[in-house]
Protein backbone atom coordinates (compact mmCIF):
# COMPACT_ATOMS: atom_id res chain seq x y z
CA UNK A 1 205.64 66.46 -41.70
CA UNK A 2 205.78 69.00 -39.68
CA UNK A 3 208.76 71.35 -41.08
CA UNK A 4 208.02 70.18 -44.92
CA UNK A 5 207.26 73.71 -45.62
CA UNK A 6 210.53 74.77 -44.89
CA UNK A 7 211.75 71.96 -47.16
CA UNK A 8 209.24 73.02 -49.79
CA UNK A 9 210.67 76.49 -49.98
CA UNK A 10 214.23 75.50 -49.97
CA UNK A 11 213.21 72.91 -53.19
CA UNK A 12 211.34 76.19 -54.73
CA UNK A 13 214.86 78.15 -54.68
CA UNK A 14 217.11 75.29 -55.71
CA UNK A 15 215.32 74.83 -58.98
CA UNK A 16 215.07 78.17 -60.31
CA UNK A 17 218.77 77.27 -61.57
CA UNK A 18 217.56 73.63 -63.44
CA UNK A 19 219.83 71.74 -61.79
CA UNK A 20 219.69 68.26 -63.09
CA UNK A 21 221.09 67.57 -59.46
CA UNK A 22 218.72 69.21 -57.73
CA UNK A 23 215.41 67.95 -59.77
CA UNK A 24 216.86 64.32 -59.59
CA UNK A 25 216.83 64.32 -56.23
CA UNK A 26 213.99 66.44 -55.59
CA UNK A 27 212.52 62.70 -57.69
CA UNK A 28 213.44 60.90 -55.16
CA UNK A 29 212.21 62.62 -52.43
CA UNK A 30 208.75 62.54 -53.97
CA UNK A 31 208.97 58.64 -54.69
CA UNK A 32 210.17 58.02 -51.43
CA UNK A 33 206.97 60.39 -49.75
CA UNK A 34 204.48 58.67 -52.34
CA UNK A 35 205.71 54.88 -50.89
CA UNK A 36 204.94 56.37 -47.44
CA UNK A 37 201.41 57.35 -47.91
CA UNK A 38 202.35 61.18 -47.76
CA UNK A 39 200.60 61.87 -50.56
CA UNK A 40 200.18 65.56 -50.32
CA UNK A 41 203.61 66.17 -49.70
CA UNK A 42 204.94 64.31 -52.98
CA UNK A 43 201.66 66.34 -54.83
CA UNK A 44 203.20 69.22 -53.64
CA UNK A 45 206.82 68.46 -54.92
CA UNK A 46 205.51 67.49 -58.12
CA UNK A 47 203.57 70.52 -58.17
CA UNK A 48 206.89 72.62 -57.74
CA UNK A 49 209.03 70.49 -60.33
CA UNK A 50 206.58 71.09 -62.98
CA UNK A 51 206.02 74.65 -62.34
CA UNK A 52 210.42 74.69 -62.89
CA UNK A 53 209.34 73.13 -66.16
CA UNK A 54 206.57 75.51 -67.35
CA UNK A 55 208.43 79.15 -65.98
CA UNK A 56 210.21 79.53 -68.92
CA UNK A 57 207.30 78.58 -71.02
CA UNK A 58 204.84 82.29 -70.99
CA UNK A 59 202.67 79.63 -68.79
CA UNK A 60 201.19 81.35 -65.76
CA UNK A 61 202.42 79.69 -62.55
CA UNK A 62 202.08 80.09 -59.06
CA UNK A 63 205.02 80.99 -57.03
CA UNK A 64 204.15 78.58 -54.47
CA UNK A 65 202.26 75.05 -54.23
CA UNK A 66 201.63 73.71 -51.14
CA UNK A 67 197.79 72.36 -51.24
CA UNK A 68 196.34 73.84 -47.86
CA UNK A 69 194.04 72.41 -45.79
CA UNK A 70 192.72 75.63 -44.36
CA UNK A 71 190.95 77.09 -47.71
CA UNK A 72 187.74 74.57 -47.83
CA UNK A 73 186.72 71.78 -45.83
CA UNK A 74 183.48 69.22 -45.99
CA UNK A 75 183.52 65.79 -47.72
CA UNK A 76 184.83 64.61 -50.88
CA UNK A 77 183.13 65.29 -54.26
CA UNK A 78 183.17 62.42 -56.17
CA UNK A 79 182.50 61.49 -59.89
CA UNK A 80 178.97 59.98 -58.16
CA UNK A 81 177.99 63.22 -56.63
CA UNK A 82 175.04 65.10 -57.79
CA UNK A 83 174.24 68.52 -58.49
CA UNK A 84 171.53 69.99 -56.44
CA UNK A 85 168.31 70.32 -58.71
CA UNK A 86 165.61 72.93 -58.76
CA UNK A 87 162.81 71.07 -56.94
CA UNK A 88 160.01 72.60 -59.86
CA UNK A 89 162.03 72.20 -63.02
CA UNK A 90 164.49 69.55 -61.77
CA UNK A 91 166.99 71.32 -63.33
CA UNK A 92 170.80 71.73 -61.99
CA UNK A 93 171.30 74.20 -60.11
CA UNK A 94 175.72 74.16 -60.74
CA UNK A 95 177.76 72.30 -62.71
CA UNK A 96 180.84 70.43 -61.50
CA UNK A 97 184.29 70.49 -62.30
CA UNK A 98 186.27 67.57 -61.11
CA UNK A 99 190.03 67.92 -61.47
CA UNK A 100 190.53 65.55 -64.81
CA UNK A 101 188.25 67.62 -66.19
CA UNK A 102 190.15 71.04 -64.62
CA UNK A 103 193.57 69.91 -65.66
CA UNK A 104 192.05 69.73 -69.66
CA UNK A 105 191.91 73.68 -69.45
CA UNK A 106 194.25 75.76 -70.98
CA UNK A 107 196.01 78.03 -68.10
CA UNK A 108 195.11 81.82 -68.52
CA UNK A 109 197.39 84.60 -70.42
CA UNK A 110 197.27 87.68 -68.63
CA UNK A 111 199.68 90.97 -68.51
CA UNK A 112 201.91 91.71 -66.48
CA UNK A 113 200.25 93.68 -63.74
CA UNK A 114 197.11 91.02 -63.47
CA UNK A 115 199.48 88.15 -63.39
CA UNK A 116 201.30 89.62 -60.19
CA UNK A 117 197.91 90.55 -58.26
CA UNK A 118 196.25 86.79 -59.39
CA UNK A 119 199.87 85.26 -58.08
CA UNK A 120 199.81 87.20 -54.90
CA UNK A 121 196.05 86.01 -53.95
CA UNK A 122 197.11 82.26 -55.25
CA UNK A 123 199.76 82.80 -52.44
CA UNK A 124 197.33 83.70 -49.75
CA UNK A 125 194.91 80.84 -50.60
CA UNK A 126 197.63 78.51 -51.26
CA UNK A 127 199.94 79.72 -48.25
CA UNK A 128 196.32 79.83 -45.56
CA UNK A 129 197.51 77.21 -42.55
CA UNK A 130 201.07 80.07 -42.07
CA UNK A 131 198.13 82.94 -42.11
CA UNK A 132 195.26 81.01 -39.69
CA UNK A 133 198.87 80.28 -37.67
CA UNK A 134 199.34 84.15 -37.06
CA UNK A 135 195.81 84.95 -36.55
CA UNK A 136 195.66 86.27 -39.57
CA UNK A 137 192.06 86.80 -41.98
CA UNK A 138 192.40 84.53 -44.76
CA UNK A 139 190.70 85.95 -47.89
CA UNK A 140 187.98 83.48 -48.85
CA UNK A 141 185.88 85.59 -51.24
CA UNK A 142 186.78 87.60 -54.80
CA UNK A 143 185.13 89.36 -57.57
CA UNK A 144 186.39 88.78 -61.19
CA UNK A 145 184.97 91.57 -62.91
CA UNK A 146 185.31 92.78 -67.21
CA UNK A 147 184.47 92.69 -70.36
CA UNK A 148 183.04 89.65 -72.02
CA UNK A 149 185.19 87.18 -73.15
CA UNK A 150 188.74 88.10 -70.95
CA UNK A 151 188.77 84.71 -69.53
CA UNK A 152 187.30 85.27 -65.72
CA UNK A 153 186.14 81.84 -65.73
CA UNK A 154 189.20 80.43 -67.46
CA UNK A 155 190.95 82.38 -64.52
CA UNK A 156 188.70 81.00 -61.69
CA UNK A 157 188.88 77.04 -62.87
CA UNK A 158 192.76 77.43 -63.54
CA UNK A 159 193.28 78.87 -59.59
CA UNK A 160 190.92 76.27 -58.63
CA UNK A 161 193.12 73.10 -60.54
CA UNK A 162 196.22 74.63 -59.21
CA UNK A 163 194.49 74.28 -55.43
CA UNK A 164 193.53 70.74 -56.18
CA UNK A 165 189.74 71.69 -55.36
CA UNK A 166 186.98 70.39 -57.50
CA UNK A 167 184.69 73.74 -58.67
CA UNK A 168 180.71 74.06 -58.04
CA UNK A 169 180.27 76.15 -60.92
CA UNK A 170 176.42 78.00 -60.29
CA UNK A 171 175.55 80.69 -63.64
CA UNK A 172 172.89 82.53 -61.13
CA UNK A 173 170.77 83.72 -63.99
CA UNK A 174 169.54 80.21 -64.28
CA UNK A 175 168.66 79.98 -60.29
CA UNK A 176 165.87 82.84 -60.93
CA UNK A 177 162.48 81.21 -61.23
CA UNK A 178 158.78 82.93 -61.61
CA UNK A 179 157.58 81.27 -58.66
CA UNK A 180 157.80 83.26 -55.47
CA UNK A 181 160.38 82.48 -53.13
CA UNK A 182 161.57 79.41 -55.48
CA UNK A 183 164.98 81.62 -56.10
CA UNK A 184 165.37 82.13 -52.56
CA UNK A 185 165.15 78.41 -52.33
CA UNK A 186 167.28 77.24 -55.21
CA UNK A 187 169.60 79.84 -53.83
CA UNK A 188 169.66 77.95 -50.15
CA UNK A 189 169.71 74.69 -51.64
CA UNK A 190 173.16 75.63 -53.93
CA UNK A 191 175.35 77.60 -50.75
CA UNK A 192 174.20 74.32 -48.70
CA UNK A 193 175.47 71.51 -51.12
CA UNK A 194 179.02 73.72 -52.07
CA UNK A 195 179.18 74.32 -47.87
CA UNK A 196 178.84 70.05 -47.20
CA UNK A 197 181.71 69.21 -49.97
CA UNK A 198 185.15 70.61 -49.90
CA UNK A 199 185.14 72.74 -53.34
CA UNK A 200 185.17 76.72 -54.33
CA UNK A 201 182.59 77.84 -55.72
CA UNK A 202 181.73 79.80 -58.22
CA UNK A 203 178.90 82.06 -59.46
CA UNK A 204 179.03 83.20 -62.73
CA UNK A 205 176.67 86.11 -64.41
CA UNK A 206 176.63 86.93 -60.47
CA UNK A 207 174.78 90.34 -61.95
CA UNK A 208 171.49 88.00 -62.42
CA UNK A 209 170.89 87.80 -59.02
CA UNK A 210 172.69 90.76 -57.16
CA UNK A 211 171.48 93.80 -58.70
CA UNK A 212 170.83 96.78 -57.32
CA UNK A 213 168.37 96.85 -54.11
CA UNK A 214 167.20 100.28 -55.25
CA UNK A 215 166.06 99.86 -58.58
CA UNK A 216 162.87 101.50 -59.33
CA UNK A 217 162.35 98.27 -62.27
CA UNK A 218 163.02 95.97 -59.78
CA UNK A 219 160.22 94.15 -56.78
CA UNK A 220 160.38 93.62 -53.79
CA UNK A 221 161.08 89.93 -54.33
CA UNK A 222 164.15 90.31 -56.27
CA UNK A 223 165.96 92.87 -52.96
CA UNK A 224 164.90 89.69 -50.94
CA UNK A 225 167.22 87.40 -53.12
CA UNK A 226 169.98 90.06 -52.75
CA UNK A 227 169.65 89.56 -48.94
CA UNK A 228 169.58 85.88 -49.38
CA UNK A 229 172.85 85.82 -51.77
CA UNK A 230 174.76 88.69 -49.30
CA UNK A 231 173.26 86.28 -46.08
CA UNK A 232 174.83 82.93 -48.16
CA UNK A 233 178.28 84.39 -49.02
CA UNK A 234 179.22 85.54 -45.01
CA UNK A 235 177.73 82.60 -43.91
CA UNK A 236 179.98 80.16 -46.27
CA UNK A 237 183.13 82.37 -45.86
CA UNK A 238 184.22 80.22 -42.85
CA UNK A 239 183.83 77.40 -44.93
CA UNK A 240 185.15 77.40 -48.57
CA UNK A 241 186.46 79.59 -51.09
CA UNK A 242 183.97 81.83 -53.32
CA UNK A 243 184.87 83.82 -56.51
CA UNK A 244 182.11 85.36 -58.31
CA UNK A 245 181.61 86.75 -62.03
CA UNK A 246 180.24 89.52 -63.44
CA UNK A 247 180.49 91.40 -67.14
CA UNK A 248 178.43 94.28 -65.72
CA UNK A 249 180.03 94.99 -62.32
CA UNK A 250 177.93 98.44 -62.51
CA UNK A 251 175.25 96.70 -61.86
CA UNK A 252 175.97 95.53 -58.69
CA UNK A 253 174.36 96.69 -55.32
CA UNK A 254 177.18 98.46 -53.70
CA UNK A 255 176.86 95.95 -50.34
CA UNK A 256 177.25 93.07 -52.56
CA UNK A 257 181.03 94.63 -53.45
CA UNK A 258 181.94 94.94 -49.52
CA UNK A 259 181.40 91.38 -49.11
CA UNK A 260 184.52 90.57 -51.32
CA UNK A 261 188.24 90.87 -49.91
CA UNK A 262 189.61 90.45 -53.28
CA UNK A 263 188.23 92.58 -56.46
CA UNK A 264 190.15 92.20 -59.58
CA UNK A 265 189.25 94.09 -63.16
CA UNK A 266 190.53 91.33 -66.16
CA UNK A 267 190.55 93.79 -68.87
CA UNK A 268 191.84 93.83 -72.39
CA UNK A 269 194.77 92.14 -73.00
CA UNK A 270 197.66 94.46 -73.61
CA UNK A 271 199.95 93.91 -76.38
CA UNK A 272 202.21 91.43 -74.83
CA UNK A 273 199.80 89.32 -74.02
CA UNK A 274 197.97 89.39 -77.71
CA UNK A 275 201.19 88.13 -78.96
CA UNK A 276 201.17 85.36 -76.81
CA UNK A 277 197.46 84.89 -77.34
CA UNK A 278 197.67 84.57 -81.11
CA UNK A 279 201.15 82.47 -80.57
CA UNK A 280 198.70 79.70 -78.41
CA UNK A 281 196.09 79.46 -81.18
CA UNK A 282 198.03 79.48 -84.30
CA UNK A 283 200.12 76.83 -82.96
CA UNK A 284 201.04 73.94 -85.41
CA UNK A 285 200.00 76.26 -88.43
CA UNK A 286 202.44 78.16 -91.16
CA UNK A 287 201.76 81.42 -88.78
CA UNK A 288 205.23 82.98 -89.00
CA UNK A 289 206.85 84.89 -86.09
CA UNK A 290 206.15 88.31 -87.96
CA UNK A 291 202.32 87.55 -89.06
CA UNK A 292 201.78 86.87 -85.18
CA UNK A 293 203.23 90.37 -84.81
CA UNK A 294 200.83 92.06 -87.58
CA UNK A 295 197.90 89.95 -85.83
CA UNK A 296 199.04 90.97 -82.38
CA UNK A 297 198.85 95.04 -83.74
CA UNK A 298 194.98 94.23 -85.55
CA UNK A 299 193.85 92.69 -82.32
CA UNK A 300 194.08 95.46 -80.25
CA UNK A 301 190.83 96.16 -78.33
CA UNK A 302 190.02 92.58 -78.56
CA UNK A 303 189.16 90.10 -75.84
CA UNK A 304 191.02 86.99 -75.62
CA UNK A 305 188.04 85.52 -76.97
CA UNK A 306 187.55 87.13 -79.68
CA UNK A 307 191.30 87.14 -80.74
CA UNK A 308 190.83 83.24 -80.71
CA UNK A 309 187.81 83.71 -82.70
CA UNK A 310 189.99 85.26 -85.02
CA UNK A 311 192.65 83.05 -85.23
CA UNK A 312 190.00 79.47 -85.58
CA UNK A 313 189.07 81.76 -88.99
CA UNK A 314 192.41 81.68 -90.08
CA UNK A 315 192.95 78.24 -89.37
CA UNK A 316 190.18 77.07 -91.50
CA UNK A 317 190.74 79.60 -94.20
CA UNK A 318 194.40 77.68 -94.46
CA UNK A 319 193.11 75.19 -94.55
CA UNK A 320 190.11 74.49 -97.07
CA UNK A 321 192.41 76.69 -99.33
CA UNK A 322 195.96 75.43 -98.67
CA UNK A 323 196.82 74.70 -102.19
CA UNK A 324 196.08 78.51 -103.09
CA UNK A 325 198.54 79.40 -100.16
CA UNK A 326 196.70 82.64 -98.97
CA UNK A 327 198.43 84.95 -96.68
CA UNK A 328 197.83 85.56 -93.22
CA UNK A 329 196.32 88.97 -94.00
CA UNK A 330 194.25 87.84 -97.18
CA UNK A 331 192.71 85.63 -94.27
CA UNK A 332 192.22 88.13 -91.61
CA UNK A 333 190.67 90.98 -94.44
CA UNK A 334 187.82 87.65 -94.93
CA UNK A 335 187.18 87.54 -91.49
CA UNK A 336 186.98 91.27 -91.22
CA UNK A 337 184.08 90.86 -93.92
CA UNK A 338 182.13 88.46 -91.98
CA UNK A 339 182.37 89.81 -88.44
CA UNK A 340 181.46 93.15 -88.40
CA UNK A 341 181.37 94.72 -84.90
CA UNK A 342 179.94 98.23 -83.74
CA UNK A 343 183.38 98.89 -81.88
CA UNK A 344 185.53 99.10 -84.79
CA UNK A 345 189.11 100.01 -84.79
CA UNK A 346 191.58 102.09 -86.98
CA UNK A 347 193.64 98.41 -87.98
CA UNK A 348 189.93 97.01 -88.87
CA UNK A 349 188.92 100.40 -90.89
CA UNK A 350 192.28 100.02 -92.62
CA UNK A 351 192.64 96.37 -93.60
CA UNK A 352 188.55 96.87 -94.65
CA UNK A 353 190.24 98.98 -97.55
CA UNK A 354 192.20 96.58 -99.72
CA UNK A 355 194.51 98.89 -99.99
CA UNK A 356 198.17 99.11 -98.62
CA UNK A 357 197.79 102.34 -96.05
CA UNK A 358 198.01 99.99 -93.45
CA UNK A 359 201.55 99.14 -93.42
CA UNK A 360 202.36 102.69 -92.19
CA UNK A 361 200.23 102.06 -89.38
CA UNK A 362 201.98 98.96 -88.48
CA UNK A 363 205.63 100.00 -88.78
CA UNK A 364 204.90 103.31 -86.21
CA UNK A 365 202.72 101.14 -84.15
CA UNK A 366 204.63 101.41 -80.35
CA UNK A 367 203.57 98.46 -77.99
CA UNK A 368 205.29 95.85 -80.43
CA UNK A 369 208.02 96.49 -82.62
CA UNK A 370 207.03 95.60 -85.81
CA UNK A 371 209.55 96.20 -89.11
CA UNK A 372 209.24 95.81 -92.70
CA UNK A 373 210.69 91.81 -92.87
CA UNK A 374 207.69 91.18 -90.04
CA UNK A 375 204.85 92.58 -92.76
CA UNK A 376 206.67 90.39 -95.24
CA UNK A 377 205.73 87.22 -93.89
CA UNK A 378 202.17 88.74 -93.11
CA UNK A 379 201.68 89.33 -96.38
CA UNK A 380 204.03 86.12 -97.91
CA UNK A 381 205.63 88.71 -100.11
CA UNK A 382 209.65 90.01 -100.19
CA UNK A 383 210.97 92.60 -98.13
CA UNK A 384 211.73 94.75 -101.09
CA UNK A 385 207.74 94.63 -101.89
CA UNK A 386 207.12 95.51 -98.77
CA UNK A 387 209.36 98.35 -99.21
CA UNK A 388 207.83 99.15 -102.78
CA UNK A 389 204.39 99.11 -101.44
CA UNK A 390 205.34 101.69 -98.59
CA UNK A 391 206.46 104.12 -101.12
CA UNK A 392 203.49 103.95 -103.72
CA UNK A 393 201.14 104.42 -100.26
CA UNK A 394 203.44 107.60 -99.16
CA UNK A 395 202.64 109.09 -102.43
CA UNK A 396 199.09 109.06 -102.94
């Protein structure tokens, strides 16, 4: 169709409002494209009524969903198609990520500021035929760079579902092999299976491979693999999408870094995001509103990760001991006892105490506004106890 994007957009406007109107017949006009055989089309209308749903929801959508045809070509990946192998080991050299398996994932919760730079790429990957149209570069490589566990990958396989491309998913520590020239190889042999299929691929623990040419600790062999990898990513750019991961972007050989037109930092999550965090994975447990709040404040300086890691703890702690009905923060003050970590925090030192100091901290905390009634159900105590509390700590 050739002026469906203009219908596409005009559909993305007219449901902002939830009109039962408009999303009735926006139905039909999917049915009717789906009995036609124009099954990208209806995808894509589907694509926008759901995102209508999910806007309101803290879910992180992109603005705009029509599939393009310019971001990847090659053939089909199927549920019969094969990893490439390491021809010594016979080991896989990727993994691969079919979209049943994508759509199982959990979208990412970022803040603010990431969540407008990850929808404005999304909009140049998803929006690529109106750029290659203008004769303009489409932006076919990126660099998800952080701290360990702030969801890069969860980021990568989330833009990849919402592109409706399967994912080659490559950790290039595992392509390195003792045997001269076999990473070279295994390297070769992974670019040319993700340039046959139509898929983006991605290489996580990208620092394995594409250190530094001029470290002194490294050989000579290991500044020929950089040259391979920098060689594989312009030569697939025409080709496919690539987004590559790295927890020690330092590391990197500064030519490796030109060869990305998209660099993004996912760092900490910032308060907002904790809250929603912590909301996500103490769903469908006696979390109140306000505990999520004191567990939102404790978390700070946490990965996503780890504040998950947190919340699984108190989860379980509910659960083998529900008849005692522990609080929230007799739970968190366990795991604090049996997950110490050399990057401790003034909430952590606090909490470590037994003591009540804490609450202080909590009520002039800035990022979220926390009150007395909010420690209460933290705690599972009265307001007035809360208040109580406050005093006998103000006086010592």
């Amino acid at each position: 169709m050739e002026h469906f994007p203009i219908v596409l957009a005009l559909l993305r406007a007219s449901v902002r409002d939830k009109s039962a109107a408009v999303i009735q017949h926006a139905e039909r006009l999917r049915e009717a494209l789906h009995k036609v055989g124009a099954e990208d089309e209806a995808l894509a209308i589907a694509q926008v009524l759901s995102s209508a749903k999910q806007s309101n929801s803290g879910t992180l959508v992109p603005s705009r969903v029509v599939k393009s045809r310019a971001i990847s070509s090659g053939e089909v990946i199927t549920a019969n198609t094969q990893p490439p192998v390491d021809k010594e080991t016979s080991t896989p050299l990727a993994e691969i990520f079919l979209g049943n398996r994508l759509s199982e994932l959990a979208p990412p919760i970022l803040s603010d500021r990431l969540e407008r730079a990850v929808h404005h790429l999304m909009g140049q990957w998803i929006g690529a035929d109106e750029l290659q149209a203008a004769g303009l570069k489409l932006p076919r490589t990126a660099l998800f760079f952080g701290a360990p566990g702030t969801g890069k990958t969860r980021l990568a396989l989330w833009a990849a579902e919402k592109l409706g491309i399967p994912v080659v998913l490559a950790r290039l520590d595992g392509l390195t092999s003792s045997y001269l020239g076999t990473t070279a190889r295994n390297i070769r042999a992974l670019f040319d299976f993700a340039n046959r299929y139509k898929c983006l691929l991605l290489l996580d623990e990208f620092d394995g491979i594409a250190k530094l040419r001029d470290d002194p600790q490294e050989l000579g062999e290991v500044k020929r693999v950089v040259n391979a990898v920098l060689q594989a990513i312009d030569a697939r750019a025409p080709l496919g999408l690539t987004i590559a991961i790295t927890n020690h972007e330092g590391l990197l050989d500064p030519a490796v870094w030109r060869r990305f037109d998209a660099r993004i930092e996912v760092g900490m999550p910032d308060a907002a995001a904790r809250l929603k965090i912590v909301e996500r994975y103490t769903e469908g447990f006696p979390v109140k509103p306000g505990a999520i709040k004191v567990l939102a404040w404790l978390s700070e300086g946490y990965s996503g990760s780890e504040i998950e890691t947190m919340c699984d703890f108190i989860k379980r702690h509910m659960t083998l001991f529900a008849e005692e009905k522990p609080s929230v923060i007799e739970a968190v003050q366990l795991f604090i006892d049996l997950s110490a970590t050399s990057h401790s925090s003034p909430a952590r030192e606090s909490l470590a105490r037994e003591d009540f100091h804490w609450i202080s901290q909590v009520l002039s905390y800035q990022d979220i506004k926390i009150v007395q009634a909010d420690i209460a159900e933290a705690i599972d105590a009265t307001q007035s106890k809360v208040s109580r509390l406050l005093k006998s700590t103000e006086r010592v």
